[in-house]
Protein backbone atom coordinates (compact mmCIF):
# COMPACT_ATOMS: atom_id res chain seq x y z
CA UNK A 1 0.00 0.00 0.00
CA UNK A 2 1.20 3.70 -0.94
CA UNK A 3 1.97 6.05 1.88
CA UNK A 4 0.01 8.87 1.40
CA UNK A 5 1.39 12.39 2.41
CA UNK A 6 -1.63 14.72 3.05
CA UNK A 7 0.62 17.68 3.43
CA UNK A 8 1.18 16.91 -0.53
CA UNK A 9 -2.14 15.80 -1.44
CA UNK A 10 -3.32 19.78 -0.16
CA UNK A 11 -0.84 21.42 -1.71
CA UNK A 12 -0.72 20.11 -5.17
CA UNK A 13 1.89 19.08 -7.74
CA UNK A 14 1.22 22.29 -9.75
CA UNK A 15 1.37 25.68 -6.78
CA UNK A 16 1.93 28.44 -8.94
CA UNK A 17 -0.77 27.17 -11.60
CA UNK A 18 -3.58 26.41 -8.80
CA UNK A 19 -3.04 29.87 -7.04
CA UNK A 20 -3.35 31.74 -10.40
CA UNK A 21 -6.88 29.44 -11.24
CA UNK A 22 -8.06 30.29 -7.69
CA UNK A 23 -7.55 34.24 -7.70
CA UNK A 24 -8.82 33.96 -11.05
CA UNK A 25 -12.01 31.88 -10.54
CA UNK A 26 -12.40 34.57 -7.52
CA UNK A 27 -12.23 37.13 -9.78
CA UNK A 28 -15.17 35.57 -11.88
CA UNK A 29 -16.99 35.63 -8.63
CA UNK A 30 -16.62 39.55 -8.30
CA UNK A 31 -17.60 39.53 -12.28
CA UNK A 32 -20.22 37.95 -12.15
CA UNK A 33 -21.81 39.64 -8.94
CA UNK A 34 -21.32 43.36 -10.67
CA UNK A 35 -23.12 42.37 -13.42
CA UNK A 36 -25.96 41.03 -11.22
CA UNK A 37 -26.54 43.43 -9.13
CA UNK A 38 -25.76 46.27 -12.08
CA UNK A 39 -22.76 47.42 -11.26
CA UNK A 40 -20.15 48.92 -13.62
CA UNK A 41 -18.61 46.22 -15.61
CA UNK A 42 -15.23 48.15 -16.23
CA UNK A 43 -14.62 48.68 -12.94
CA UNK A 44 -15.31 45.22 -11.57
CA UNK A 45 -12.76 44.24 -14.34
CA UNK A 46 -10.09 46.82 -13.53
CA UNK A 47 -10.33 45.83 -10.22
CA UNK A 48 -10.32 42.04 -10.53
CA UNK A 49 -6.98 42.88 -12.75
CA UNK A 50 -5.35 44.38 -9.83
CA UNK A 51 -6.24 42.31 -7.30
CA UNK A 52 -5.68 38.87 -9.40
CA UNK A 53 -2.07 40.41 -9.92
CA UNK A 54 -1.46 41.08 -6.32
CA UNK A 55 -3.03 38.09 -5.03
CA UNK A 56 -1.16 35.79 -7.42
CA UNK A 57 2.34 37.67 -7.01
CA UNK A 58 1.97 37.20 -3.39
CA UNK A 59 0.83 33.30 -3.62
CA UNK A 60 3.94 32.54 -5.64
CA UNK A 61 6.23 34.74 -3.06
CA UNK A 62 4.87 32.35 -0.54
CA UNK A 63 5.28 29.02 -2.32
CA UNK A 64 9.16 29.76 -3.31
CA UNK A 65 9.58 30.80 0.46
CA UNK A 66 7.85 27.67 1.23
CA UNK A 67 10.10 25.56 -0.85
CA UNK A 68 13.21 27.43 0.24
CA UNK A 69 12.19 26.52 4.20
CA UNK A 70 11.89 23.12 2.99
CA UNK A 71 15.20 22.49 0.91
CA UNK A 72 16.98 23.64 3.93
């Protein structure tokens, strides 16, 4: 029988792809809740940009400090 690691199972084979899919499927979130409630597309765009930048930049700061603790 395989020894499964759940530490690896959470955290995936592929970080820096799965953070980017997350902020973005966020950001369709934000999107999609604009244009219900009628809200200025543009905007909710612009500012899904921005924060799917920052919140990507900083997940991938976090996994190479990560990986960095652990190859030490």
């Amino acid at each position: 029988m395989r020894n499964l690691n759940l530490h690896s199972f959470i955290r995936g084979r592929n970080p820096y792809r799965d953070a980017a899919l997350v902020n973005a499927g966020l950001g369709v979130v934000v999107i999609v809740v604009a244009v219900a409630t009628g809200g200025s597309v543009v905007r909710a765009v612009v500012a899904v940009l921005i924060a799917w930048v920052a919140g990507t930049a900083y997940s991938w700061w976090r996994v190479r400090q990560r990986a960095a603790r652990d190859a030490d």
